[in-house]
Protein backbone atom coordinates (compact mmCIF):
# COMPACT_ATOMS: atom_id res chain seq x y z
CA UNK A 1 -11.79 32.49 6.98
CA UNK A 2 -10.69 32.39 10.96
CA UNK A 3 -8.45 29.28 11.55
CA UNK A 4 -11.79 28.21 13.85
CA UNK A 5 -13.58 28.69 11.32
CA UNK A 6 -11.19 26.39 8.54
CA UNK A 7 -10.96 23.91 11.33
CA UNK A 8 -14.84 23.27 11.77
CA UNK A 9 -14.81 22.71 7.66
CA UNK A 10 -12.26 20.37 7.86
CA UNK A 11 -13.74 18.39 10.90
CA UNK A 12 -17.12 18.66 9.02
CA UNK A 13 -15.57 16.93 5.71
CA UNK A 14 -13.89 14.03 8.21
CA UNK A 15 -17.62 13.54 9.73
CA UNK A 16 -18.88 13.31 6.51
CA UNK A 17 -16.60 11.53 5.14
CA UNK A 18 -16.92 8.46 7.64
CA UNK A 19 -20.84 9.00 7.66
CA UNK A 20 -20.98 8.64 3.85
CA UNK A 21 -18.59 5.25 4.42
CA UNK A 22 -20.71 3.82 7.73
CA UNK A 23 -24.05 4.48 5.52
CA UNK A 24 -22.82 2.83 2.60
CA UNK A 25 -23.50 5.89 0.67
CA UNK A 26 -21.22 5.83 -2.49
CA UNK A 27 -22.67 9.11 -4.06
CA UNK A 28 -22.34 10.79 -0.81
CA UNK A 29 -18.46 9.62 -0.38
CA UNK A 30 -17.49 10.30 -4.59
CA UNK A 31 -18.86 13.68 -3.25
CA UNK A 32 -16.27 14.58 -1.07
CA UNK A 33 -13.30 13.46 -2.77
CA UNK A 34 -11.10 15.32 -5.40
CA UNK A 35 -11.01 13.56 -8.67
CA UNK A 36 -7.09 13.25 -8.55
CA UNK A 37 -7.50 12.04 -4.82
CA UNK A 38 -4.35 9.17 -3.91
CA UNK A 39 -5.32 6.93 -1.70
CA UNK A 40 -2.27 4.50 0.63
CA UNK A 41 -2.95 1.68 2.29
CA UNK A 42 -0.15 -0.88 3.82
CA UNK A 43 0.31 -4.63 3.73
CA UNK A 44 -0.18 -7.19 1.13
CA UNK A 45 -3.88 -7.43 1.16
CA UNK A 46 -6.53 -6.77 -1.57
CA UNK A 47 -6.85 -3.43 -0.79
CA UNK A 48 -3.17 -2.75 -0.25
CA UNK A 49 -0.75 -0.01 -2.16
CA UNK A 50 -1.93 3.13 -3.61
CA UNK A 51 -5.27 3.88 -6.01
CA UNK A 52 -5.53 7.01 -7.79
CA UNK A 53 -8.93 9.12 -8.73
CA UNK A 54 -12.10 9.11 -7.15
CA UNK A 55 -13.62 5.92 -8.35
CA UNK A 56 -10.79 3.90 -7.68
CA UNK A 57 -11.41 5.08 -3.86
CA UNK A 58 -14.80 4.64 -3.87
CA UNK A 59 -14.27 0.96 -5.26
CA UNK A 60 -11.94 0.57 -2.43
CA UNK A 61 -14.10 1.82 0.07
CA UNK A 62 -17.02 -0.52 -1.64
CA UNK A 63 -14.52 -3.46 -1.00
CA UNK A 64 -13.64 -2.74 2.38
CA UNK A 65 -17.47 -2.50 3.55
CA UNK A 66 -18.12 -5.54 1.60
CA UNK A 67 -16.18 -7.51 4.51
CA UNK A 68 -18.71 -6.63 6.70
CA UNK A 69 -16.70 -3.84 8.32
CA UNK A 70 -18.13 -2.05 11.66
CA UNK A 71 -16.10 1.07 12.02
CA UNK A 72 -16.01 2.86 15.04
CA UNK A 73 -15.01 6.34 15.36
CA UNK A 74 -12.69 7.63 18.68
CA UNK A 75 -11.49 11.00 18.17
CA UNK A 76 -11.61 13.72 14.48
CA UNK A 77 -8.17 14.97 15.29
CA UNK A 78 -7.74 18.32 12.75
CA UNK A 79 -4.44 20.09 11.49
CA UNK A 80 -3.83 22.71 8.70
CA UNK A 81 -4.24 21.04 5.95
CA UNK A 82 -6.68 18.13 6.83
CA UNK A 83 -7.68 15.14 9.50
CA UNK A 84 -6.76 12.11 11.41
CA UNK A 85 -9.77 9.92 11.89
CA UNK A 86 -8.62 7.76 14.91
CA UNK A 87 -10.55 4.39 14.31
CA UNK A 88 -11.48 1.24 15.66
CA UNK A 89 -12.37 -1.84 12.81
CA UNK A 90 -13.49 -5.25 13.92
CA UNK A 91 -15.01 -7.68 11.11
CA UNK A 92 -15.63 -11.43 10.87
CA UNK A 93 -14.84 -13.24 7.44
CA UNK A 94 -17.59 -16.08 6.71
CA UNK A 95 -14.58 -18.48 7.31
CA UNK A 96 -14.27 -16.99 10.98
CA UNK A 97 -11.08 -15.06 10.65
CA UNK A 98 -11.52 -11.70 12.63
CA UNK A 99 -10.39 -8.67 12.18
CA UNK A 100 -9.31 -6.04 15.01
CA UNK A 101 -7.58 -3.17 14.35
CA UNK A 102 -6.73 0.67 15.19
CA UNK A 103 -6.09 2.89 12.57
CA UNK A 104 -5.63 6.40 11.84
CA UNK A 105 -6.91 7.52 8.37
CA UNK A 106 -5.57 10.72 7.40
CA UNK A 107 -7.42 13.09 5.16
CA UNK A 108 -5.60 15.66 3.03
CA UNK A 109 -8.21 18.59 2.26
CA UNK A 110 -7.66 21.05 -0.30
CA UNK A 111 -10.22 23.61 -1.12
CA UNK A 112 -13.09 21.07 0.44
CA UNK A 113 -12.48 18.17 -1.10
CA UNK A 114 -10.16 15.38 -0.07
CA UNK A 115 -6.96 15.35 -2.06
CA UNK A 116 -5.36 12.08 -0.37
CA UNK A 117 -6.14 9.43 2.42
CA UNK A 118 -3.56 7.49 3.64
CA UNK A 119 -4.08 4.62 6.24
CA UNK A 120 -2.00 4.17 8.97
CA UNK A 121 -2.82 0.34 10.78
CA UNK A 122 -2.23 -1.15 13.97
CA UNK A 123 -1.77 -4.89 12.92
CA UNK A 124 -0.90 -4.38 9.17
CA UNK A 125 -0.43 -8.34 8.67
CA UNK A 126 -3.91 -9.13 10.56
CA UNK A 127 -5.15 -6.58 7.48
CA UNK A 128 -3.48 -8.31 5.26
CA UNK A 129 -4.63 -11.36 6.05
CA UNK A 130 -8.39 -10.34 6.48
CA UNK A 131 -8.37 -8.76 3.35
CA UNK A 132 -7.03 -11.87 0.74
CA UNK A 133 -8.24 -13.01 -2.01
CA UNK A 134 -11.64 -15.08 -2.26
């Protein structure tokens, strides 16, 4: 496989790895991921510190779209072994806090699937406060 060639895959599993979060598609998402896949996250929130396996992820990514999340993408940046999605997150809570945050979300790829996502925040206490207990 040409390195353009590895690169377009691993762009292509970013894309559909934020498509299968922005459409809420669970099946889709459990998909993509390796069933060993680690996934970091900063802060003291409720989806804070590291899950491991696919479901756990998918529960966390179930919980973080619960919030009402609206993602928005601004750049797939890919390297050798995976991808930065560079994103923009901006929620309301039903109690009016807000949420507005950068954030890269790097992707580990190994033979297709994603072996690890770690989250990389902007405003890790704004996160952390957003995403507290009910």
């Amino acid at each position: 496989m040409s390195t353009n060639s590895a690169a377009l895959t691993i762009a292509t599993i970013a894309e559909r790895f934020l498509t299968a979060f922005q459409a809420r598609d669970w099946e889709a998402l459990r998909g993509l991921l390796a069933d060993d896949i680690a996934w970091s996250m900063p802060g003291t929130g409720t989806i804070s510190g590291t899950v491991h396996g696919a479901e756990a992820a998918v529960d966390r990514a179930r919980h973080i779209a619960s919030r009402g999340l609206h993602t928005e993408l601004l750049h797939v940046l890919v390297g050798a072994h995976g991808a930065a999605l560079s994103l923009h997150n901006t929620a309301t809570a039903p109690d009016g806090r807000r949420l507005d945050e950068y954030l890269a979300t790097v992707l580990t790829t190994h033979h297709g699937r994603i072996t690890a996502i770690d989250s990389y925040l902007s405003d890790v206490d704004g996160m952390s406060s957003f995403f507290t207990a009910p």
